[in-house]
Structure formats: C-alpha cells, structure tokens
N, C-alpha and C. Protein backbone atom coordinates (compact mmCIF):
# COMPACT_ATOMS: atom_id res chain seq x y z
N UNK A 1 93.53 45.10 91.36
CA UNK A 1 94.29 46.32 91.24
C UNK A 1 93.77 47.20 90.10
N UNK A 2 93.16 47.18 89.33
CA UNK A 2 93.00 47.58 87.60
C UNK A 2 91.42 48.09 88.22
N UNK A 3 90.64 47.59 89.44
CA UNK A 3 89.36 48.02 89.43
C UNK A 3 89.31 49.68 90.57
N UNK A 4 90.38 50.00 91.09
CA UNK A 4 90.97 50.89 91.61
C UNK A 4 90.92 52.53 91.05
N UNK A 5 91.15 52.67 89.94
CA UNK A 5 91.05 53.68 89.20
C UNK A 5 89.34 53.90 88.67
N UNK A 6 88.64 53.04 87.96
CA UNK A 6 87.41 53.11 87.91
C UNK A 6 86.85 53.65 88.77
N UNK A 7 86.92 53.03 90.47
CA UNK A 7 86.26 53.30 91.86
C UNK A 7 86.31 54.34 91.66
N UNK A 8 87.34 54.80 91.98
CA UNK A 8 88.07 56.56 92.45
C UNK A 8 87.44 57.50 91.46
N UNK A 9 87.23 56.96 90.17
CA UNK A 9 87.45 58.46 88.83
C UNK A 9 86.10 58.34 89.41
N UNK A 10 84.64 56.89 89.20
CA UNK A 10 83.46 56.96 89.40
C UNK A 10 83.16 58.03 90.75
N UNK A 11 83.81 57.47 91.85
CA UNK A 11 83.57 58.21 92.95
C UNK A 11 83.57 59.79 92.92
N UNK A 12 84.70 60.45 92.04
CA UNK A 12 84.63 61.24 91.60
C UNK A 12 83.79 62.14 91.21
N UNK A 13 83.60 61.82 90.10
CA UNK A 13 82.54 62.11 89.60
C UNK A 13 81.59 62.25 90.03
N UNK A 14 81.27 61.00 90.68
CA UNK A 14 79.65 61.54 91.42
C UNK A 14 79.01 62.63 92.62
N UNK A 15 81.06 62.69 93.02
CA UNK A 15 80.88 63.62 93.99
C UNK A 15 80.98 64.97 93.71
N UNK A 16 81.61 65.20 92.36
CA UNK A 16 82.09 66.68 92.13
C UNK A 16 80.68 66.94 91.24
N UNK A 17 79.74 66.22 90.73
CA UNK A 17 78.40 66.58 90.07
C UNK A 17 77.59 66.84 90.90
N UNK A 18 77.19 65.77 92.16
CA UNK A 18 76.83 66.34 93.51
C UNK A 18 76.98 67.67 93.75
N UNK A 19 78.36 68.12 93.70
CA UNK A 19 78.57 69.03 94.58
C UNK A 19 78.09 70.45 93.71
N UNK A 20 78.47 70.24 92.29
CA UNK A 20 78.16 71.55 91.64
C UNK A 20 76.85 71.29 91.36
N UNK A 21 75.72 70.53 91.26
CA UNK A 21 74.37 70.52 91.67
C UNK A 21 73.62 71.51 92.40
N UNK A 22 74.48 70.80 93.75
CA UNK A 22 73.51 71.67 94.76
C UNK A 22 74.70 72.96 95.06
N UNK A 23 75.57 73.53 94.13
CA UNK A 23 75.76 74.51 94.09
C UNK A 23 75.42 76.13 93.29
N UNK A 24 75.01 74.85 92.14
CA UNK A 24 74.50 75.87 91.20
C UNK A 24 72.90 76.10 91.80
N UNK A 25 71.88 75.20 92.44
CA UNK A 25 70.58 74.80 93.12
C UNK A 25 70.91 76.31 93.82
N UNK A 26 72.02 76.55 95.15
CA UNK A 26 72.25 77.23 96.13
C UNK A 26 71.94 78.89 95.23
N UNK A 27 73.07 78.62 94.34
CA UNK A 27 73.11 80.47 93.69
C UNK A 27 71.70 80.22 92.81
N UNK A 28 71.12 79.59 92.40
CA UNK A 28 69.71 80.30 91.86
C UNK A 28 68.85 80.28 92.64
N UNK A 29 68.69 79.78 94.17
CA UNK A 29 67.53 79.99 94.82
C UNK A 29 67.55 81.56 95.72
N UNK A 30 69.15 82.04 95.70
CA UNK A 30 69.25 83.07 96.29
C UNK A 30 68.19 84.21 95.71
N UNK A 31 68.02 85.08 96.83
CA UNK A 31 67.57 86.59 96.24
C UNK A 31 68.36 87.50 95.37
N UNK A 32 67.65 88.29 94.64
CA UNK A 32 68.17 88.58 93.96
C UNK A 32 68.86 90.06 94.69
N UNK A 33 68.19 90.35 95.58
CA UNK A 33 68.96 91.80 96.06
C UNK A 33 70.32 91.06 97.05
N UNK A 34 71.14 91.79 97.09
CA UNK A 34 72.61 91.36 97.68
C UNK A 34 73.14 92.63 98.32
N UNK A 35 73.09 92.31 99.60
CA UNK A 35 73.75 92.78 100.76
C UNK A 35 75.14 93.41 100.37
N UNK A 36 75.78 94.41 100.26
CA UNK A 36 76.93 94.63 99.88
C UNK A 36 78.18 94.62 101.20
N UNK A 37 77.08 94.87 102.53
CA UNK A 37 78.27 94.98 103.55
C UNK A 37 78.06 94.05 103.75
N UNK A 38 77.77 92.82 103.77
CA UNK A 38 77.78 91.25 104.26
C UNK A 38 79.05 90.27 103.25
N UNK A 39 78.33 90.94 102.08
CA UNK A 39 79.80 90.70 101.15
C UNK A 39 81.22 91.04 101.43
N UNK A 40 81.48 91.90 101.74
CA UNK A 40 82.52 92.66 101.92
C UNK A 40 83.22 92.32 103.34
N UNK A 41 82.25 92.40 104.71
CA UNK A 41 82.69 91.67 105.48
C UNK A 41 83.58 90.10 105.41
N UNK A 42 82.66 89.54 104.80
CA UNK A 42 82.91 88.19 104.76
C UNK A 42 84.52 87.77 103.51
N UNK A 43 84.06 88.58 102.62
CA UNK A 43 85.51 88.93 101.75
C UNK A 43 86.58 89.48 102.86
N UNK A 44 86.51 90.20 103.82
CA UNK A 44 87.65 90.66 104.55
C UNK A 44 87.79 89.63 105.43
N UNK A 45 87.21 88.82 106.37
CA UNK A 45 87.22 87.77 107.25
C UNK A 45 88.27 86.74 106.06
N UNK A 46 87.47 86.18 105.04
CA UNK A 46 88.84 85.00 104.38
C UNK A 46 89.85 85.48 103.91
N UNK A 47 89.48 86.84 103.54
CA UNK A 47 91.02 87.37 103.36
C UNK A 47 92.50 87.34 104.43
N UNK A 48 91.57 87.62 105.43
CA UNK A 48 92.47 87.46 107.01
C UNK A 48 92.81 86.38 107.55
N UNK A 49 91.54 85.11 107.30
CA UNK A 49 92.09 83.75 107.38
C UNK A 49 92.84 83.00 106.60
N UNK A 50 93.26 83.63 105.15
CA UNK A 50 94.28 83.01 103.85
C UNK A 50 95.58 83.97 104.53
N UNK A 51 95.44 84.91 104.75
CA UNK A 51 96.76 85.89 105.18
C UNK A 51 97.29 85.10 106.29
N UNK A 52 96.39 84.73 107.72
CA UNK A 52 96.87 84.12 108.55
C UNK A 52 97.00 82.58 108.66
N UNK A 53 96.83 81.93 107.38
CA UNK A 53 97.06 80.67 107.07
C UNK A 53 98.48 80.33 106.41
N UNK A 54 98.66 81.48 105.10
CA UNK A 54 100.29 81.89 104.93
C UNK A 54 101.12 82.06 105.50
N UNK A 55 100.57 82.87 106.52
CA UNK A 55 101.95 83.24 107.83
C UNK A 55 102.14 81.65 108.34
N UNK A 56 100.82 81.57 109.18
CA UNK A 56 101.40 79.78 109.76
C UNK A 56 101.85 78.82 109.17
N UNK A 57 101.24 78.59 107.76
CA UNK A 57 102.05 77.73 107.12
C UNK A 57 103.75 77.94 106.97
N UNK A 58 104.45 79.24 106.34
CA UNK A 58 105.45 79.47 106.13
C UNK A 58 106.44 79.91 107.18
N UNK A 59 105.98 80.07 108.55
CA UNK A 59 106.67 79.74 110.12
C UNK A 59 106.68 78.43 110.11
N UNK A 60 105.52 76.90 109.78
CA UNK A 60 105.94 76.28 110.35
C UNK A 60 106.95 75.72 109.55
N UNK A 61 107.25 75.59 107.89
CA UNK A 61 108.01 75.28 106.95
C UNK A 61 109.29 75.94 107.75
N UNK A 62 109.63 76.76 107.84
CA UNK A 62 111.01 78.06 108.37
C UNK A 62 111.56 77.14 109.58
N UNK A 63 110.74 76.67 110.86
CA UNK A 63 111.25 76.10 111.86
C UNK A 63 111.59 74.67 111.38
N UNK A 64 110.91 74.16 110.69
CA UNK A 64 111.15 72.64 110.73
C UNK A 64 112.37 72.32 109.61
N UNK A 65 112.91 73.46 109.15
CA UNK A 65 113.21 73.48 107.97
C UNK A 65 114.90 73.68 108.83
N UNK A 66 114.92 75.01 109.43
CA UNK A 66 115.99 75.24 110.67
C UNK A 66 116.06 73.73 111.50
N UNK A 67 115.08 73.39 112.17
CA UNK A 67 115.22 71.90 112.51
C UNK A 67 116.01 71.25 112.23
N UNK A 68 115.73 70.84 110.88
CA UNK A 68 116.48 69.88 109.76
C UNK A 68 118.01 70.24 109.72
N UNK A 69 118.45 71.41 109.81
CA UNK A 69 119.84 71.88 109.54
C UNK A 69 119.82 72.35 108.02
N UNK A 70 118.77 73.13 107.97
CA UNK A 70 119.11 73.51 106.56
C UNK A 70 119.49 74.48 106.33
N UNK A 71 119.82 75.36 105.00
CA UNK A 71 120.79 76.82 104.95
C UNK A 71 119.17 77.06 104.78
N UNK A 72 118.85 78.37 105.66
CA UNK A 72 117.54 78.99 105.27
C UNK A 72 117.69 80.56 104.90
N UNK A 73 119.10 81.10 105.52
CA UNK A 73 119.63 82.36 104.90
C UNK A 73 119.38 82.89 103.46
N UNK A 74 119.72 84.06 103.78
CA UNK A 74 119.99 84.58 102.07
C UNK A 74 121.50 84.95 101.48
C-alpha cells in the first residue's frame, strides 16, 4: 500500500516532463511567420466547442437534477 503513491507521483512526472518536452520541442520548431486567420479560426471553433460543452454539461446537471426531485427553481 505505501508503494502506491511513489508509482503514481513517479508516473507523473514522467509523463507531465514528457509531455512539456515535446511541447516546448513543438513551439520552437514552428515557423516563425504565423497565419493570423488560422489562428483566429481555430480560436473561434474551441470557443464554440467550450460554449457548446457548457450548455451540455449544465442541461445534463438541470435534468438529472429535476430527476432526482430536487428544488431547481429560483
């Protein structure tokens, strides 16, 4: 039980150094000129998928929540 926490923090670690590795690797191999409408697109696309991730999340909380018998009024 006590070797549990070691695993996990190690695992950790090796994965979140991994990951900012070949992230920081990713942004310095880029070019240096930058597309501004590719940016901007792509900023409006996750913007629309976090907007429409809020909505679904907080419909499905609202029904299951009515489900339950709960006061959901104001």
């Amino acid at each position: 039980m006590d070797w549990v926490p070691i695993v996990f923090v190690t695992f950790k670690v090796a994965a979140l150094g991994a990951a900012m590795f070949f992230a920081i690797k990713w942004h310095y191999d880029q070019e240096k000129k930058v597309d501004k409408r590719a940016i901007l697109g792509t900023v409006g696309k996750m913007a629309a998928v976090f907007l429409l991730a809020v909505l679904g999340v907080g419909t499905i909380a609202f029904v299951l929540g009515s489900m339950l018998g709960l006061d959901l009024g104001f």
